[in-house]
Protein backbone atom coordinates (compact mmCIF):
# COMPACT_ATOMS: atom_id res chain seq x y z
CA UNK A 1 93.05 112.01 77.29
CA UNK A 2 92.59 109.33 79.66
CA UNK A 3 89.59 110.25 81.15
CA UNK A 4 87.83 110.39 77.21
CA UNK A 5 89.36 107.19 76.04
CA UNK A 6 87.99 105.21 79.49
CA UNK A 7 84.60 107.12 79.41
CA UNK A 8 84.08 105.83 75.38
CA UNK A 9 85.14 102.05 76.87
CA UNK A 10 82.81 102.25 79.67
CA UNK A 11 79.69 103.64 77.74
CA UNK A 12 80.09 100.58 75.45
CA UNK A 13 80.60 98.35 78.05
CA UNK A 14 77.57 99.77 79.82
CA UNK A 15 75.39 99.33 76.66
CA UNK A 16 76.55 95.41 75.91
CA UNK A 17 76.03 94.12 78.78
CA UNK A 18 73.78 90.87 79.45
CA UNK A 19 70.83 93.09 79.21
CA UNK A 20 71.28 93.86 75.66
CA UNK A 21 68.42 93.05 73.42
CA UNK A 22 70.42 91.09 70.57
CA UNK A 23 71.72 87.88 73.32
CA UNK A 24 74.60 87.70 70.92
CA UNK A 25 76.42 90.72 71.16
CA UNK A 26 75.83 90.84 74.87
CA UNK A 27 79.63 90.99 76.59
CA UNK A 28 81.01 92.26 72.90
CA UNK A 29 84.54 92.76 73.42
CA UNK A 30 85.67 96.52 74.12
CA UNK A 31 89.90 97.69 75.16
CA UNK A 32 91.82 100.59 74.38
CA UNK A 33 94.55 98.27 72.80
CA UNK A 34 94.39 96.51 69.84
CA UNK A 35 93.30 92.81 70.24
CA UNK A 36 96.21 90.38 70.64
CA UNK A 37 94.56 87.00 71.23
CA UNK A 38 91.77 84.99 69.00
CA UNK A 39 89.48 84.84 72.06
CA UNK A 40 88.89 88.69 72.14
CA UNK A 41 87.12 88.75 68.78
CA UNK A 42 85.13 90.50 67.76
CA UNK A 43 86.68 93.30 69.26
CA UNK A 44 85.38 97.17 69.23
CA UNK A 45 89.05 99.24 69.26
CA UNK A 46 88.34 102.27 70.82
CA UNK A 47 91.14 105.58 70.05
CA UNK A 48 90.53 109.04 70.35
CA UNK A 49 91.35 112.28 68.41
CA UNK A 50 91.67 115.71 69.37
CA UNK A 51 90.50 117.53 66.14
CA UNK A 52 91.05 121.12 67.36
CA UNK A 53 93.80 122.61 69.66
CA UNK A 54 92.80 122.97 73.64
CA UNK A 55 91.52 126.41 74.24
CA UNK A 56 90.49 128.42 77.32
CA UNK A 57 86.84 128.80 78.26
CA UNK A 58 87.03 132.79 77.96
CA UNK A 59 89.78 135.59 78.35
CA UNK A 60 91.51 135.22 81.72
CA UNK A 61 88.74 132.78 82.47
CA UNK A 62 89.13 132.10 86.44
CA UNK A 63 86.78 129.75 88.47
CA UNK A 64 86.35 129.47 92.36
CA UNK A 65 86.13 126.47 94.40
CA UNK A 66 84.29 128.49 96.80
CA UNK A 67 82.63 131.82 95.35
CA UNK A 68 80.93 132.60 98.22
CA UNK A 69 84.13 133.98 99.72
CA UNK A 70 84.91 137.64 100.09
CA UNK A 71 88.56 136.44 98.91
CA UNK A 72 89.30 134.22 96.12
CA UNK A 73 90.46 130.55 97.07
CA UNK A 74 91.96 127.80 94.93
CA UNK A 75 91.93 129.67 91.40
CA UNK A 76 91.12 126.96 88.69
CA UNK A 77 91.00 127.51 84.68
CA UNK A 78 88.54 125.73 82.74
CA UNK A 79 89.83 123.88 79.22
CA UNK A 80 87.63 123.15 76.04
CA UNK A 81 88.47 120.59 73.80
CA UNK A 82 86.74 119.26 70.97
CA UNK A 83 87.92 115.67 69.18
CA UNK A 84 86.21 112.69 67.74
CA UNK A 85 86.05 108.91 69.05
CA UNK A 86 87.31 106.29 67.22
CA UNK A 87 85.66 102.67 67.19
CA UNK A 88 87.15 100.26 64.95
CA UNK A 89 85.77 96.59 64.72
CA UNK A 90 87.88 94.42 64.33
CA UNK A 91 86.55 90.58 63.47
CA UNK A 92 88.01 87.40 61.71
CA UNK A 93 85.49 87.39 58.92
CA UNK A 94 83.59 90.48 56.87
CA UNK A 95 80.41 89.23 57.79
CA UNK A 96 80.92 89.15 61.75
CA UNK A 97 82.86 92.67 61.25
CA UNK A 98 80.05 93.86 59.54
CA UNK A 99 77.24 92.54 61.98
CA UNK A 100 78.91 94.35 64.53
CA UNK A 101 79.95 97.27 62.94
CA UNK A 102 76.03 97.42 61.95
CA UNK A 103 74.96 97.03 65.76
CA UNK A 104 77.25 100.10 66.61
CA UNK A 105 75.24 101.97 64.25
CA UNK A 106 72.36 101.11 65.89
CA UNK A 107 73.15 101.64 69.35
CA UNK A 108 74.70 105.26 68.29
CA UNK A 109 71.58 106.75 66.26
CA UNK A 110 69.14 105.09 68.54
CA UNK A 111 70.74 106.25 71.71
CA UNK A 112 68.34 109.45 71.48
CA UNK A 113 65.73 107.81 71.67
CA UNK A 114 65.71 105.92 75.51
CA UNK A 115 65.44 102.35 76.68
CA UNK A 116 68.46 99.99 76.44
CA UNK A 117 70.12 101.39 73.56
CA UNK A 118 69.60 104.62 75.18
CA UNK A 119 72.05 103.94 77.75
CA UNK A 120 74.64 104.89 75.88
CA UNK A 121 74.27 108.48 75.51
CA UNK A 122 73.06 108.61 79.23
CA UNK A 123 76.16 106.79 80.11
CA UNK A 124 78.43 109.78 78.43
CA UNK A 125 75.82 112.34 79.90
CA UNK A 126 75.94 111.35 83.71
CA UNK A 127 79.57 109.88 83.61
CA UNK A 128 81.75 110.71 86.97
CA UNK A 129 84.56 111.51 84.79
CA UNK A 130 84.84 114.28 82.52
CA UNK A 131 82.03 117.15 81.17
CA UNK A 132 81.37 115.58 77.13
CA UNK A 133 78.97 115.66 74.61
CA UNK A 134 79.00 113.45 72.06
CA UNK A 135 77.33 114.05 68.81
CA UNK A 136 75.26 111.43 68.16
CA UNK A 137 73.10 112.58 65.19
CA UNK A 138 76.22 111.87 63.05
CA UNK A 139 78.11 109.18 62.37
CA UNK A 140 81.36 109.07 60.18
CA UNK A 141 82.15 105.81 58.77
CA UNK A 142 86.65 106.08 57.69
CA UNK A 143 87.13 102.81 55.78
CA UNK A 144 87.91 99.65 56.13
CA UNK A 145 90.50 96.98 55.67
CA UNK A 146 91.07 93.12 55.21
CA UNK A 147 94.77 92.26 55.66
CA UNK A 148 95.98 88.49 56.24
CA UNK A 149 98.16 87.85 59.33
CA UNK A 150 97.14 87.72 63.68
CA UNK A 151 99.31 89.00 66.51
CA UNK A 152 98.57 85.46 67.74
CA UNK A 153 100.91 84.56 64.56
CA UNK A 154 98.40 82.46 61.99
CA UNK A 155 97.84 83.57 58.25
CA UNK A 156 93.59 84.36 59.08
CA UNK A 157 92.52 87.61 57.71
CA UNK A 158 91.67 90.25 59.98
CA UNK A 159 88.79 92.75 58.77
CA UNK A 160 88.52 95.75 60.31
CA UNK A 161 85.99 99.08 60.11
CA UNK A 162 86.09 101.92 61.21
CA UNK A 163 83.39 105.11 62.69
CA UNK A 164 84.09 108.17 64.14
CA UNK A 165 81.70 110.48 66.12
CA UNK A 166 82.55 114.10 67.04
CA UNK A 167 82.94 115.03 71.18
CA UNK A 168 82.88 118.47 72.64
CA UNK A 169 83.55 119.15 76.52
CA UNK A 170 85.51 120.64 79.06
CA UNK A 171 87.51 119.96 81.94
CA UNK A 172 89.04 121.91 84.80
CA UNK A 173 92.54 120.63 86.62
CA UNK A 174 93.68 121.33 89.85
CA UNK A 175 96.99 123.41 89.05
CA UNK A 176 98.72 121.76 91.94
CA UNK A 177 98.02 118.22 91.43
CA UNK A 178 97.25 118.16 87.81
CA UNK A 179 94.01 116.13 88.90
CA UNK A 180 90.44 117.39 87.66
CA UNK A 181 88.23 119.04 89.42
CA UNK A 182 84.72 117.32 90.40
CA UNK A 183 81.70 119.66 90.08
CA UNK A 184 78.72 118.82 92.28
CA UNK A 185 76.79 121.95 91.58
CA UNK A 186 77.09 125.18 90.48
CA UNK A 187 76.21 128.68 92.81
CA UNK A 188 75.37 131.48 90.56
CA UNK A 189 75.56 134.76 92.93
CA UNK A 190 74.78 138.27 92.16
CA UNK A 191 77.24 141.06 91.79
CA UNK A 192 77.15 144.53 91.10
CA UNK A 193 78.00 145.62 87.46
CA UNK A 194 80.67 147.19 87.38
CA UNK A 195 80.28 150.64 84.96
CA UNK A 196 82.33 153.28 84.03
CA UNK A 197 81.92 155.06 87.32
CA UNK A 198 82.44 152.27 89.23
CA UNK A 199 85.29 152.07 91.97
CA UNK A 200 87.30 148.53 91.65
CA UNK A 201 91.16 148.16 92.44
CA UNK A 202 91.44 145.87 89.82
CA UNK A 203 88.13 144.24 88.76
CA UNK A 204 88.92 140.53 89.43
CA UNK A 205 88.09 140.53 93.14
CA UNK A 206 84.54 141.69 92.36
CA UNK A 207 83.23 138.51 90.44
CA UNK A 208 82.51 135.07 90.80
């Protein structure tokens, strides 16, 4: 959860910085909590969603730090998730909520396509933190809202909007230390298939 929510902060952050093409949504606001002083708006709230339980990657799916081993070393299990990110913009007036909320747009269906805005996507793709995909292709726009009244305690109306995108990905923790697992490459090594003559004590020790 952690590792999703900082990765969708980060990719934004990454993309408005003071190299983005429109000067004045270069440094746009992005936090994981919602914005509790005037100075932070407009403000991109980003939450996450799982949208379908955690599930295995296979039946009795088992992964090896290091294959090449006759005997099998630090077991890990690899986890699939699939969920949706959340990025509500929140601004003091409909038009500034708006401009931004347009700008998102941009960046996400243009992200395909390379160049500044296409820093986004390759932010999520080549990210030290967590295996994701993010579907980019569609974009989900939830509502919106216009409700009088600041954390900062004035009467000014705060408009907000809100668009979700869909994530996919995987993760693999260390059982011990509950932290996950980095992968810097992955060996693929031939085995012999095992058929139905095939002597194995128990079948596990003869994969990788």
């Amino acid at each position: 959860m952690t590792k999703v929510k900082t990765l969708g902060i980060e990719a934004l952050r990454a993309t408005f910085d003071d190299q983005y093409p429109v000067a004045e949504f270069r440094g746009l606001h992005a936090s994981l909590e919602y914005p509790v002083k005037s100075i932070d708006l407009p403000e991109v709230w980003v939450r996450y969603t799982d949208t379908e339980p955690l599930q295995q990657s296979g039946v009795a799916h088992i992964e090896d730090v290091a294959p090449g081993l006759d005997v099998r070393v630090a077991p890990y299990t690899r986890w699939r998730f699939k969920g949706a990110w959340e990025f509500i913009v929140v601004a003091l007036s409909s038009y500034e909520r708006d401009r931004v909320y347009d700008e998102l747009i941009r960046v996400i269906a243009f992200s395909q396509q390379g160049g500044l805005l296409g820093r986004f996507r390759s932010y999520i793709e080549h990210n030290d933190l967590i295996d994701l995909t993010a579907r980019v292709d569609e974009i989900e726009s939830t509502g919106e809202s216009a409700e009088p009244g600041t954390p900062w305690g004035t009467d000014e109306v705060v408009y907000e909007r809100t668009l979700n995108i869909d994530l996919i990905g995987d993760f693999c923790p260390d059982p011990e230390t509950g932290n996950l697992v980095p992968l810097s490459r992955i060996d693929v090594i031939p085995t012999p298939q095992l058929g139905l003559g095939a002597e194995s004590s128990d079948g596990f020790n003869d994969w990788h």
